[in-house]
N, C-alpha and C. Protein backbone atom coordinates (compact mmCIF):
# COMPACT_ATOMS: atom_id res chain seq x y z
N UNK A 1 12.50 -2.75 1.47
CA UNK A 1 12.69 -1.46 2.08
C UNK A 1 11.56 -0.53 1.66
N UNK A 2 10.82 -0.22 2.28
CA UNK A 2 9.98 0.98 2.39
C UNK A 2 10.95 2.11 1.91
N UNK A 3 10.02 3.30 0.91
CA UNK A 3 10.79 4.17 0.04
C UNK A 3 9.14 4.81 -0.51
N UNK A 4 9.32 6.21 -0.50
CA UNK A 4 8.76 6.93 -1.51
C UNK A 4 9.71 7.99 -1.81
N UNK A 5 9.70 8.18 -3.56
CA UNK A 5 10.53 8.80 -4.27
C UNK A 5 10.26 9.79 -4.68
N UNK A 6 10.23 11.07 -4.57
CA UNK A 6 9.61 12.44 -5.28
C UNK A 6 10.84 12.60 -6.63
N UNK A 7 9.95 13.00 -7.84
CA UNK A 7 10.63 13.56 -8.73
C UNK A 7 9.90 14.64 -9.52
N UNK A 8 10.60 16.01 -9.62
CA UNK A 8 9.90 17.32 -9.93
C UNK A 8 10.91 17.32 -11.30
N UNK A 9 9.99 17.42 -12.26
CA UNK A 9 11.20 18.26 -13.42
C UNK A 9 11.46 19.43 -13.37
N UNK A 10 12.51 20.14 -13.10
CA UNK A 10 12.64 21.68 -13.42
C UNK A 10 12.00 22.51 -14.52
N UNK A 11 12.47 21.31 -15.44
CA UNK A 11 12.20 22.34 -16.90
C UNK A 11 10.63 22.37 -17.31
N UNK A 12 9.55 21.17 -17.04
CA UNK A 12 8.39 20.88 -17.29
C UNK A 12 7.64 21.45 -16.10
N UNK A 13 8.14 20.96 -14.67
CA UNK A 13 7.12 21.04 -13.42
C UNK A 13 6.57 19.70 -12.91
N UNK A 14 6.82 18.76 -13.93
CA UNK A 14 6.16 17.54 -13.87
C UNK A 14 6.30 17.17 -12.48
N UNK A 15 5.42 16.59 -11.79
CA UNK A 15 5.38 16.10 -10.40
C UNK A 15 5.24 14.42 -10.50
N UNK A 16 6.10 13.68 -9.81
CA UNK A 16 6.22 11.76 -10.43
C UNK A 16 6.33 11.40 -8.97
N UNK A 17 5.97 10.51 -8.50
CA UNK A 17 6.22 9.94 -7.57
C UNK A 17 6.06 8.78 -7.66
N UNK A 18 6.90 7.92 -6.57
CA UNK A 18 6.69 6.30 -6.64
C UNK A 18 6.97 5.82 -4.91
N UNK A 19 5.99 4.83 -4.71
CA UNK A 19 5.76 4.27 -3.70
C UNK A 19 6.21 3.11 -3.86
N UNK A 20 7.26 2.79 -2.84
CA UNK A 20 8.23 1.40 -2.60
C UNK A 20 8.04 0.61 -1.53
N UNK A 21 7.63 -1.03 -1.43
CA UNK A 21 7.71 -1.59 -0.04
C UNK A 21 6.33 -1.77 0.61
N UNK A 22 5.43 -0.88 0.01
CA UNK A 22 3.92 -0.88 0.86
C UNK A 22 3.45 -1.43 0.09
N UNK A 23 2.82 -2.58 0.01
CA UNK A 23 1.78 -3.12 -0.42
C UNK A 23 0.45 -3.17 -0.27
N UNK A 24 -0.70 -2.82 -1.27
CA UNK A 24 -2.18 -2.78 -0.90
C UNK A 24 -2.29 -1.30 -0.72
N UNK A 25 -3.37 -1.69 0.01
CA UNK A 25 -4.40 -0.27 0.76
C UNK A 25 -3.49 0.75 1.68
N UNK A 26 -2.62 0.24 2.31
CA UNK A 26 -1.74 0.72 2.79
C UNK A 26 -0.76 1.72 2.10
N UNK A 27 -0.22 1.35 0.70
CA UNK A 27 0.11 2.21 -0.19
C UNK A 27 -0.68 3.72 -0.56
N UNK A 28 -1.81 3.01 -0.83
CA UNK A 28 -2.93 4.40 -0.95
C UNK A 28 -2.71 5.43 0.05
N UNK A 29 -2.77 5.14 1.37
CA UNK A 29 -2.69 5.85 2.29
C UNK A 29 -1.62 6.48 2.70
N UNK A 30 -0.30 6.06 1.93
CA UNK A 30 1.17 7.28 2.34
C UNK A 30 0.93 7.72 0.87
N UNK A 31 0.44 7.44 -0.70
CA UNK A 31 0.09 8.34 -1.61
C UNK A 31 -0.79 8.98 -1.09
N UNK A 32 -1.67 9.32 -0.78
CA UNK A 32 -2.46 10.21 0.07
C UNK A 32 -1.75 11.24 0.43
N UNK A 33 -1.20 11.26 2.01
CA UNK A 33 -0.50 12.06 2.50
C UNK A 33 0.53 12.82 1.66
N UNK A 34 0.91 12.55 0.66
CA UNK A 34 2.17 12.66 -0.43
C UNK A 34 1.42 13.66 -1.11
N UNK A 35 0.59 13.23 -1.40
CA UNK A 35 -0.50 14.12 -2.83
C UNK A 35 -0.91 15.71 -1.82
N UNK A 36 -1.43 15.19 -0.61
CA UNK A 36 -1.73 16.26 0.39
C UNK A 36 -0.75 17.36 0.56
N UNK A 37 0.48 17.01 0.68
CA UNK A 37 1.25 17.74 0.83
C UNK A 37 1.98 18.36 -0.27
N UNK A 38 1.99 17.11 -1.54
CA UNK A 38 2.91 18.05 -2.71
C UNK A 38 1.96 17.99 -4.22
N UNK A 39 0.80 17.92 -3.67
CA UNK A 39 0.11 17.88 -4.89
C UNK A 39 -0.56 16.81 -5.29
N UNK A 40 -1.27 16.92 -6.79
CA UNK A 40 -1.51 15.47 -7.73
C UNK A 40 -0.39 15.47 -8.14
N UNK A 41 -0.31 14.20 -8.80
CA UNK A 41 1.57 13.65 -9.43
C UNK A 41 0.73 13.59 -11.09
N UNK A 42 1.88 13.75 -12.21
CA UNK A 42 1.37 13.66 -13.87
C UNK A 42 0.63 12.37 -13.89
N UNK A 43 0.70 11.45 -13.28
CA UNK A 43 0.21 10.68 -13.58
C UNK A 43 -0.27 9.36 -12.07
N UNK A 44 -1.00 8.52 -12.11
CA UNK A 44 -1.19 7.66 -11.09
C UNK A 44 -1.08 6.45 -11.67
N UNK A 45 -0.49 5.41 -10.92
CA UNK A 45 -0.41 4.05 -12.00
C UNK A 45 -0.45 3.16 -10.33
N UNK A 46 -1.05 2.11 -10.56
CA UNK A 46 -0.81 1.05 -9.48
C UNK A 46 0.68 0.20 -10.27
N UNK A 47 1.38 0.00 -8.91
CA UNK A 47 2.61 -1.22 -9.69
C UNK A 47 2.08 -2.70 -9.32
N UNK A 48 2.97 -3.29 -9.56
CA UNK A 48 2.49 -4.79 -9.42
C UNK A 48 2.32 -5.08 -7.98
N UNK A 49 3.40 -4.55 -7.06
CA UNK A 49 3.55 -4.53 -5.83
C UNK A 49 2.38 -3.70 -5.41
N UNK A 50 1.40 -3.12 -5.69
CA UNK A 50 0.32 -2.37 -4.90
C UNK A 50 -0.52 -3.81 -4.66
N UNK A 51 -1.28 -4.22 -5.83
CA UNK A 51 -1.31 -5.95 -6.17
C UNK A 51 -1.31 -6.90 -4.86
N UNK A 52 -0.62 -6.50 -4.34
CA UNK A 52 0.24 -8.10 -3.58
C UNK A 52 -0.98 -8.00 -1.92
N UNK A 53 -1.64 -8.64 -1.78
CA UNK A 53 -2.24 -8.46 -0.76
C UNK A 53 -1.80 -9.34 0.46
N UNK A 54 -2.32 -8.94 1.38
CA UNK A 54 -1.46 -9.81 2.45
C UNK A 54 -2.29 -11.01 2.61
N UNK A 55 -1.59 -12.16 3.04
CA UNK A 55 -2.34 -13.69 3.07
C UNK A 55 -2.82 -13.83 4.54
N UNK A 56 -4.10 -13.80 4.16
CA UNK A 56 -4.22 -14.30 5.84
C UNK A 56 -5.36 -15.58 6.16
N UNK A 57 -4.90 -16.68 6.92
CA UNK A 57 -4.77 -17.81 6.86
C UNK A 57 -6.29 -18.06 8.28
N UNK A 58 -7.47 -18.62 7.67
CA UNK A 58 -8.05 -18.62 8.33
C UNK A 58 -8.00 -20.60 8.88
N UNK A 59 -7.86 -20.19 10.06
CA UNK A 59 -8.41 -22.02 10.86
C UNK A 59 -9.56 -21.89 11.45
N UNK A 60 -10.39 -22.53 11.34
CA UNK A 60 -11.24 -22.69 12.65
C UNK A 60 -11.38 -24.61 12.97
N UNK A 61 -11.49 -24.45 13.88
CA UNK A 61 -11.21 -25.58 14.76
C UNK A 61 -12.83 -25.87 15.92
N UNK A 62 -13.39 -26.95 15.66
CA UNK A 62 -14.32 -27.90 16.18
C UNK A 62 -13.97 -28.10 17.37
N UNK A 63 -13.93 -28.15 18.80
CA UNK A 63 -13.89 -29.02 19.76
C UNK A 63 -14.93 -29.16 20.87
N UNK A 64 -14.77 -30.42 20.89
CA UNK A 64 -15.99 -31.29 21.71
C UNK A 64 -15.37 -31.51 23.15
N UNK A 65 -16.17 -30.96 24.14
CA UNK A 65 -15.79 -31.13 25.16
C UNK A 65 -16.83 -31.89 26.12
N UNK A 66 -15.86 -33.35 26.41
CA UNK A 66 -16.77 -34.54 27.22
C UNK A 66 -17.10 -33.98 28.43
N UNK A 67 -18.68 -34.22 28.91
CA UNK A 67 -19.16 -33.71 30.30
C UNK A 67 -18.75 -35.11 31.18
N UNK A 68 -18.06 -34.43 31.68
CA UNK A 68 -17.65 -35.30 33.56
C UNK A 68 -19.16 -35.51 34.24
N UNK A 69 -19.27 -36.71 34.42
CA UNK A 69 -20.82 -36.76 35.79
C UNK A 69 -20.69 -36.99 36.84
């Protein structure tokens, strides 16, 4: 499930946020918008899940095509 979490301390101000569900570069880019709108957060940390890149599966394929005479 996709999730970003805002947490403000009252008593400090502290600004925390956490990004859920997006993996990669993609993450960066709704922290972005997040930061744009409510600030820098106390701190920035990648989680393991930023990490996880998507697999993408390359084929390429040879074919020989016989000429008809």
């Amino acid at each position: 499930m996709r999730a970003v979490e805002f947490t403000i301390n009252v008593e400090t101000g502290e600004f925390t946020m956490l990004v859920e569900g997006i993996a990669g570069p993609a993450c960066e880019e709704v922290a972005k918008l997040v930061k744009d709108m409510a600030g820098e957060p106390a701190r920035d940390q990648a989680t393991g899940e930023y990490q996880l890149r998507p697999r993408v599966r390359i084929r390429a394929e040879k074919r020989l095509h016989a000429r008809r005479g």
